[in-house]
Protein backbone atom coordinates (compact mmCIF):
# COMPACT_ATOMS: atom_id res chain seq x y z
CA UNK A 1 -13.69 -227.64 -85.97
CA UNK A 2 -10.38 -228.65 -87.06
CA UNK A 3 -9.23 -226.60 -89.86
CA UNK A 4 -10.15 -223.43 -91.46
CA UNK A 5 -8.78 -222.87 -94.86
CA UNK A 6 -8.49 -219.42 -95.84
CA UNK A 7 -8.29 -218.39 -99.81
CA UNK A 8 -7.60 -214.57 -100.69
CA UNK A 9 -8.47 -214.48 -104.36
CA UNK A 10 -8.31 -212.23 -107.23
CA UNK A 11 -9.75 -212.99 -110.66
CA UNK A 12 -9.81 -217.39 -110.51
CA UNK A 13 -13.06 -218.17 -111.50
CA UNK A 14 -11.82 -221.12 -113.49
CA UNK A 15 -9.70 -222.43 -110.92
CA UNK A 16 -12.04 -222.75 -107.46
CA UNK A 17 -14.76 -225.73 -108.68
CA UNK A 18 -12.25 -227.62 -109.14
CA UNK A 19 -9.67 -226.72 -105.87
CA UNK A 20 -12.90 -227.26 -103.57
CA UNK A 21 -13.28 -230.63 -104.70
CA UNK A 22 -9.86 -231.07 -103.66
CA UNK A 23 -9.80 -229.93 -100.45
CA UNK A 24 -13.09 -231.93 -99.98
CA UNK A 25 -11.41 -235.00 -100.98
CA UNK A 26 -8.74 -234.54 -98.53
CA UNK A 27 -10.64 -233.67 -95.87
CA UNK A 28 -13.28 -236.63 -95.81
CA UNK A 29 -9.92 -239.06 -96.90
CA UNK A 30 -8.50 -237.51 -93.87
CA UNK A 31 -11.27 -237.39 -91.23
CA UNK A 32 -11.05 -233.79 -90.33
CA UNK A 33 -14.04 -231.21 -90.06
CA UNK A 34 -13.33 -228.06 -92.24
CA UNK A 35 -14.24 -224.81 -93.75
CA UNK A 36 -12.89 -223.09 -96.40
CA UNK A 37 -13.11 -219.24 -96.39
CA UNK A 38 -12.89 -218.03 -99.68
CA UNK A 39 -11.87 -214.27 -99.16
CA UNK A 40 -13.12 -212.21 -102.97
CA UNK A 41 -10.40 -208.89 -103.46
CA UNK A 42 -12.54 -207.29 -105.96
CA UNK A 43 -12.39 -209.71 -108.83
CA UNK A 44 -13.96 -208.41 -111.90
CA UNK A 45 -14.80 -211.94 -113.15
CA UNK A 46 -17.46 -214.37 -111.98
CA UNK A 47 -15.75 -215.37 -108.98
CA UNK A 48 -17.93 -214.44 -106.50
CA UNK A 49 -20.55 -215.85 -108.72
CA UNK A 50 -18.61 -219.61 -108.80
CA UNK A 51 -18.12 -218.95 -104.57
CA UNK A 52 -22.17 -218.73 -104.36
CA UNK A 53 -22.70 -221.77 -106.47
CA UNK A 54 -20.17 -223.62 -104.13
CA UNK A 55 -21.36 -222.39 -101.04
CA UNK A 56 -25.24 -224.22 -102.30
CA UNK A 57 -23.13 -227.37 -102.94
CA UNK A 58 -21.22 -227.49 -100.12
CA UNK A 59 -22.09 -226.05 -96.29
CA UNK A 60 -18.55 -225.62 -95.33
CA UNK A 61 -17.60 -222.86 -98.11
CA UNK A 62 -17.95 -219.85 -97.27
CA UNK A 63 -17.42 -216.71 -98.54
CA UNK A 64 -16.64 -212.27 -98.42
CA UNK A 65 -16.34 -209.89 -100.98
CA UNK A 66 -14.51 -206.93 -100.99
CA UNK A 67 -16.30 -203.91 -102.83
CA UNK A 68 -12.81 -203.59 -104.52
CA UNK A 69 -9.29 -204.54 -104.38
CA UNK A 70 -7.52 -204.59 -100.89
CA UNK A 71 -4.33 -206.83 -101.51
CA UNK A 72 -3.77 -210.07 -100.00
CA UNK A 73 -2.88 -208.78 -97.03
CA UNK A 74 -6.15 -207.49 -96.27
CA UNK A 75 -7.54 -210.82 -97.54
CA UNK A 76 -5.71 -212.86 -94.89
CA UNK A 77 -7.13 -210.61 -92.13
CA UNK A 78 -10.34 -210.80 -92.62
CA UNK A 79 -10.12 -214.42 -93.22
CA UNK A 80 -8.57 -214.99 -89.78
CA UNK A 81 -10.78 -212.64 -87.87
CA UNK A 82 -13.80 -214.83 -89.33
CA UNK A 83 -11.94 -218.08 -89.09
CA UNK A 84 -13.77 -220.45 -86.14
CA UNK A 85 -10.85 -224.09 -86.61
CA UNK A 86 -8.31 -224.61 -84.24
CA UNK A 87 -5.79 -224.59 -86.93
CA UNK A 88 -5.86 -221.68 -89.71
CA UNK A 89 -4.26 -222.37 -92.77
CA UNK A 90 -3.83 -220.18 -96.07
CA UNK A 91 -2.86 -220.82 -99.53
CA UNK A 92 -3.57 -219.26 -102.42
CA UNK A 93 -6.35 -220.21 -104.73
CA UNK A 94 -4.65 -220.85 -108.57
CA UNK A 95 -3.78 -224.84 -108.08
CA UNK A 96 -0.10 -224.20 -107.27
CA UNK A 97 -0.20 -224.89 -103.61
CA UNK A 98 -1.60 -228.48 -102.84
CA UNK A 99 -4.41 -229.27 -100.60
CA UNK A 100 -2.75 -232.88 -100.16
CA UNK A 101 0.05 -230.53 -97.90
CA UNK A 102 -3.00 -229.79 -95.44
CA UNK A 103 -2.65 -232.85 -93.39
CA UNK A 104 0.68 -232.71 -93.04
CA UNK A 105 0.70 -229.10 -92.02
CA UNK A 106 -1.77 -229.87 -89.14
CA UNK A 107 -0.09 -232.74 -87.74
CA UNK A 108 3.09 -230.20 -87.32
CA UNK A 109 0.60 -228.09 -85.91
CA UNK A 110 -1.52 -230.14 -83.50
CA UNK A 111 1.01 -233.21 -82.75
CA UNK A 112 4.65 -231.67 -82.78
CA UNK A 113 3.19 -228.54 -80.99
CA UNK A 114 4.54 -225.60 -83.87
CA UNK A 115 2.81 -222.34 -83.66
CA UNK A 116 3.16 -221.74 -87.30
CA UNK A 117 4.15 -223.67 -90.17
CA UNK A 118 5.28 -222.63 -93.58
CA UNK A 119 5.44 -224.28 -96.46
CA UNK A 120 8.68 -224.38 -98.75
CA UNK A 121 8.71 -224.90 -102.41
CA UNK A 122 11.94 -226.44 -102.58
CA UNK A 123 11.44 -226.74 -106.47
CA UNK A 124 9.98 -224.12 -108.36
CA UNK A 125 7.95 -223.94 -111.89
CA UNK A 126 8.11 -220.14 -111.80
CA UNK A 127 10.70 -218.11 -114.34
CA UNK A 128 14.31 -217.80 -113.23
CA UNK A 129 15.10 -214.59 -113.65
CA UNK A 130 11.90 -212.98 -112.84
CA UNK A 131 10.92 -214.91 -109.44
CA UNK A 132 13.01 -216.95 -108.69
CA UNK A 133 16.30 -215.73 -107.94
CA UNK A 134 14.69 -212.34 -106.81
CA UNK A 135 12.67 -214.73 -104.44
CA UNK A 136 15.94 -216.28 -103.22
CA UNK A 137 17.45 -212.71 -102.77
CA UNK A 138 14.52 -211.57 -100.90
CA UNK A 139 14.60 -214.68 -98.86
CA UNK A 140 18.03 -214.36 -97.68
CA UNK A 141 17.58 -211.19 -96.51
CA UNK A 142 14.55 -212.24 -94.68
CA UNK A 143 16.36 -214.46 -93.01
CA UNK A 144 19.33 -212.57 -92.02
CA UNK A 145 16.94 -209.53 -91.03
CA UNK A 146 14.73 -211.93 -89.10
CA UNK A 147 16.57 -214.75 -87.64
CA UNK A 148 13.53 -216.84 -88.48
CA UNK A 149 15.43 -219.83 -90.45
CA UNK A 150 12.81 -220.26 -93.32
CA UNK A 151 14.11 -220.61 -96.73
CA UNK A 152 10.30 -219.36 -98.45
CA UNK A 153 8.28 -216.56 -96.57
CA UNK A 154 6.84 -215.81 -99.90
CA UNK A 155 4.73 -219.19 -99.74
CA UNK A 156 1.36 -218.44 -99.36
CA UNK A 157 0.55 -222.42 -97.83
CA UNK A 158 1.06 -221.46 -94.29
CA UNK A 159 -0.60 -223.04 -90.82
CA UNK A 160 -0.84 -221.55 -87.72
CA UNK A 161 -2.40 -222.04 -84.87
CA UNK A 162 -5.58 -220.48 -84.54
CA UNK A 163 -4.21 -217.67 -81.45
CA UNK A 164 -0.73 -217.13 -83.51
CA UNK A 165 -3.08 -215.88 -87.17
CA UNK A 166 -5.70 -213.77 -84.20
CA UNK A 167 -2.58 -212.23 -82.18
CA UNK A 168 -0.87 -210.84 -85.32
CA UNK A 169 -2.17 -207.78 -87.44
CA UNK A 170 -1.94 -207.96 -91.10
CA UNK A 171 -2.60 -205.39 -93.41
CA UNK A 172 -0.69 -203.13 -96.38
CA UNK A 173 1.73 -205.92 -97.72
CA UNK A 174 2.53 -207.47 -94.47
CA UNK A 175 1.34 -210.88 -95.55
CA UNK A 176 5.11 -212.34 -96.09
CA UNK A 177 6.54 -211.26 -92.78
CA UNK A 178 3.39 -213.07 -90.60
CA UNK A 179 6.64 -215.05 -89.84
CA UNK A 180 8.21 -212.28 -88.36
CA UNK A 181 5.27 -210.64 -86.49
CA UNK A 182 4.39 -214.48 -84.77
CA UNK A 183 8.02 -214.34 -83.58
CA UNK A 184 7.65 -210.59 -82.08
CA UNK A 185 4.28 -211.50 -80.87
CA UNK A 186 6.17 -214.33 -78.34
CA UNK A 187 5.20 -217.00 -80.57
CA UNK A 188 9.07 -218.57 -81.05
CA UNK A 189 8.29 -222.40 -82.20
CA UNK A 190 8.19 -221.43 -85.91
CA UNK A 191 8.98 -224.07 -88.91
CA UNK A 192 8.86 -224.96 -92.21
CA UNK A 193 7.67 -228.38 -94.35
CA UNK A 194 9.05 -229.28 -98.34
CA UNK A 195 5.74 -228.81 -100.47
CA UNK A 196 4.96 -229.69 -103.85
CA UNK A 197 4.44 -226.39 -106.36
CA UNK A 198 1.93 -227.38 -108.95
CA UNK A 199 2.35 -225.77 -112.37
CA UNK A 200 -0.39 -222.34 -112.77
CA UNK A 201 -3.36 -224.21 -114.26
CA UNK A 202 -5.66 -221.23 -115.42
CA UNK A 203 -5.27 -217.24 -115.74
CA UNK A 204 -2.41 -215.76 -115.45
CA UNK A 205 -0.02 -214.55 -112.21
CA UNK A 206 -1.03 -211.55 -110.24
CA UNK A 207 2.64 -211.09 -109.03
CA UNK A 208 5.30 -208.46 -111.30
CA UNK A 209 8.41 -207.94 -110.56
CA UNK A 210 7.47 -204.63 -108.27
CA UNK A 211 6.87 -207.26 -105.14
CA UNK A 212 9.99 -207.90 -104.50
CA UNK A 213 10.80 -204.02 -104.46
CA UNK A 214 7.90 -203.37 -102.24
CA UNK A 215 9.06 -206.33 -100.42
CA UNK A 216 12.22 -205.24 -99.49
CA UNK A 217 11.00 -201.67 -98.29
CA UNK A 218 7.99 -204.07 -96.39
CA UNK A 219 10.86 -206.10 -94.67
CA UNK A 220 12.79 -202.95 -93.35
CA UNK A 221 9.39 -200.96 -92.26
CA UNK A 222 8.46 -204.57 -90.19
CA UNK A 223 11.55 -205.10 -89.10
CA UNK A 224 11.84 -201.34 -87.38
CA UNK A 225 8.07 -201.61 -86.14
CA UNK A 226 8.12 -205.11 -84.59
CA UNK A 227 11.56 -203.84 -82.55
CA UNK A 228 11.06 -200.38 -81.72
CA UNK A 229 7.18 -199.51 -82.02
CA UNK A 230 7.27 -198.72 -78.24
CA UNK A 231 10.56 -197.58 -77.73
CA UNK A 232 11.60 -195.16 -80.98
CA UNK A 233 14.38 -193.06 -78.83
CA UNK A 234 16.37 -196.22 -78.23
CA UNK A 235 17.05 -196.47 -81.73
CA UNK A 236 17.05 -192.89 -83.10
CA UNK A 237 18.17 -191.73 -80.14
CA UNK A 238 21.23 -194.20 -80.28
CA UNK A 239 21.71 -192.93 -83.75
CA UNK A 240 21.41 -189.34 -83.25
CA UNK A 241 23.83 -189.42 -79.92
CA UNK A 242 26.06 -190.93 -82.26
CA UNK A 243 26.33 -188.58 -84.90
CA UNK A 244 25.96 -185.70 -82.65
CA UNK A 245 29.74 -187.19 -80.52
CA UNK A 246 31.45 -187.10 -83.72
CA UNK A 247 30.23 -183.76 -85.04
CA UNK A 248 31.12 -182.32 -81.46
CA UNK A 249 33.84 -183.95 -81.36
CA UNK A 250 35.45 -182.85 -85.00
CA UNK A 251 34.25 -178.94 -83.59
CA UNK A 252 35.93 -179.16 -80.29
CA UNK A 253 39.35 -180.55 -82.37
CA UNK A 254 39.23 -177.53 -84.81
CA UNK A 255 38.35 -174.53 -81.80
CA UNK A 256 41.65 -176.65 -79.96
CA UNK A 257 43.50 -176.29 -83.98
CA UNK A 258 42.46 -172.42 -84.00
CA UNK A 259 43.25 -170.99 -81.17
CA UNK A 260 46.19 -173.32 -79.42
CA UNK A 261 47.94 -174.33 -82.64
CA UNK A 262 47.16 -170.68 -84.58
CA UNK A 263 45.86 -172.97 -87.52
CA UNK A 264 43.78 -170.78 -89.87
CA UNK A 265 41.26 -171.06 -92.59
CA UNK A 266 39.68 -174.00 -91.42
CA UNK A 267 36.75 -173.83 -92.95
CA UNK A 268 38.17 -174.44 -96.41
CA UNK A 269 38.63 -177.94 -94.95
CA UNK A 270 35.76 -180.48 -95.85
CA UNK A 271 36.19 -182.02 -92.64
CA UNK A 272 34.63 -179.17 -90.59
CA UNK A 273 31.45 -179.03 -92.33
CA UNK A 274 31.25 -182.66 -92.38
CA UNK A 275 31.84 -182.13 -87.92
CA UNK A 276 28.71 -179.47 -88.44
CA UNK A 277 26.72 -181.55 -90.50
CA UNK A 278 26.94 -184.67 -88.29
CA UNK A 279 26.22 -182.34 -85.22
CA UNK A 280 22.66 -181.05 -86.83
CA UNK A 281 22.18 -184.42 -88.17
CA UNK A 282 22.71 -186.07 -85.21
CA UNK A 283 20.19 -183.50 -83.12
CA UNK A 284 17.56 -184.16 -85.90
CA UNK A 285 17.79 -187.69 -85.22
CA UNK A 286 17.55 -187.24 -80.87
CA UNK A 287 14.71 -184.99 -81.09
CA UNK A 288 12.62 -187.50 -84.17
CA UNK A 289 13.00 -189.76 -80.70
CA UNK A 290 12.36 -187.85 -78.74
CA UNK A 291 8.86 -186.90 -80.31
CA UNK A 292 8.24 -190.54 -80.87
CA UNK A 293 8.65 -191.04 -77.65
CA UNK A 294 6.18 -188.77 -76.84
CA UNK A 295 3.66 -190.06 -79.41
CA UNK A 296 4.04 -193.65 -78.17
CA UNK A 297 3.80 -192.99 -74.48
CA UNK A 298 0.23 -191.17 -75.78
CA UNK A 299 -0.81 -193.92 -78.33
CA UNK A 300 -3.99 -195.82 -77.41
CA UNK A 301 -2.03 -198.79 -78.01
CA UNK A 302 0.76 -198.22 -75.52
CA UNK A 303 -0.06 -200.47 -73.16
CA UNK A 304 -0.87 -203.59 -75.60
CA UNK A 305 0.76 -207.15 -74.87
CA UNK A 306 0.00 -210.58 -75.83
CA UNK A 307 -1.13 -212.30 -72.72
CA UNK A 308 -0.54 -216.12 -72.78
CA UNK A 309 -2.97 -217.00 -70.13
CA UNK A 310 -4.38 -215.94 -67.24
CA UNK A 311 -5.81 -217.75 -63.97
């Protein structure tokens, strides 16, 4: 099979007749074998009622419910884990990504050899001030946090291969940084392709403005996990050593202050119990490590790599 198209949704009964008869369309203009996984978060409309009806027109819908709401995250996995093309690709199920993109995103895939593709909506129909300047904001820090040079990990169009979306866990909110987990997975050929944003059709958005906050905690908690899930004392460690040298060393300039230069009442000066504060600080910091350490080197997952092939 060539593609498998998965669709987290929420709520868009009005909205999936009419996007399966475009990816249909596409697909038989295009030649390419398909199935669309259409992946139910709870909805409380008639969703999963519209999925049934399309999956008795059409053999390659397909479709799982969630008993209730997961997030999109959650969504994604599933989808992937049940996903059988050699390419995977995800968008989201309200009309505003374009199944005409597909194509193109597979030929990245298949011909120029990417691992993942993303999709970049270079211009926008969403409100300014309330997506999408804190989309550019959250965007640039991606980027700088990442070194992944996509200007839209928000875009939910995405193609991967099909061993890049099964190598990478997703789950809590983890959906926009698939990006970054590919990359820290060893999958380094990682792009982007200009796609059309179509106007929201039906319903209304699922987004507020507390994505972007969540987002920005998401990106540091990734970021930490992706570079030091297996080795926590090299960065608190490095950070509690630190602190703990210039605590020390503040001390051992104040004992030299007392007793060699008869200085008195130093501890009416703010800078010794800013020398104390930086030495338990910094020992805090060694020994949170230090105990990672020892939780890592005793996690089931310790010894856990992606294997690129064997002979």
């Amino acid at each position: 099979m060539n593609i498998s198209i998965v669709i987290p949704l929420l709520n868009e009964e009005e909205s999936l007749p009419e996007l399966t008869e475009w990816i249909e369309k596409v697909m038989i203009k295009n030649s390419l074998s398909y199935e669309i996984i259409f992946v139910d978060d709870g909805s409380t409309d008639a969703s999963w009622e519209v999925i049934n009806t399309l999956k008795q027109q059409n053999n390659n819908v397909k479709g799982i419910k969630f008993r209730r709401n997961y997030g999109k995250a959650a969504g994604l996995h599933v989808g992937f884990v049940a996903a059988k093309g050699d390419v995977i690709v995800t968008m989201d199920a309200d009309l505003q990504d374009s199944p005409e993109e597909i194509p193109g995103l597979y030929k990245k895939i298949t011909e120029e050899k990417y691992d993942l593709v993303s999709g970049w909506k270079k211009k926008r129909y969403d409100p300014i001030f309330s997506k999408n300047l804190p989309s550019k904001l959250f965007n640039y820090s991606a980027r700088v946090m990442s070194g992944i040079k996509l200007h839209d990990f928000n875009c939910g169009l995405k193609a991967y291969k099909a061993k890049v979306a099964k190598s990478v866990e997703v789950y809590g909110e983890m959906h926009r940084y698939i990006p970054i987990l590919a990359k820290h997975a060893g999958f380094k050929k990682i792009g982007e392709q200009v796609v059309s944003h179509q106007k929201r059709k039906y319903g209304q958005t699922k987004y507020g403005l507390n994505r972007f906050i969540n987002g920005f905690l998401d990106l540091i908690s990734v970021t930490f996990i992706s570079k030091f899930i297996k080795k926590p004392m090299h960065f608190f460690g490095t950070l509690g050593t630190l602190f703990f040298m210039i605590g020390f060393g503040i001390l051992i300039w104040f004992t030299y202050a007392k007793f060699a230069m008869n200085m008195y009442k130093m501890t009416e000066r703010p800078l010794f119990f800013l020398g104390l504060l930086a030495v338990i600080f910094g020992s805090q910091l060694f020994l949170t490590g230090f105990l990672g350490d020892i939780i890592s080197r005793n996690s089931p997952i310790r010894n856990e790599y992606q294997i690129e092939s064997e002979i």
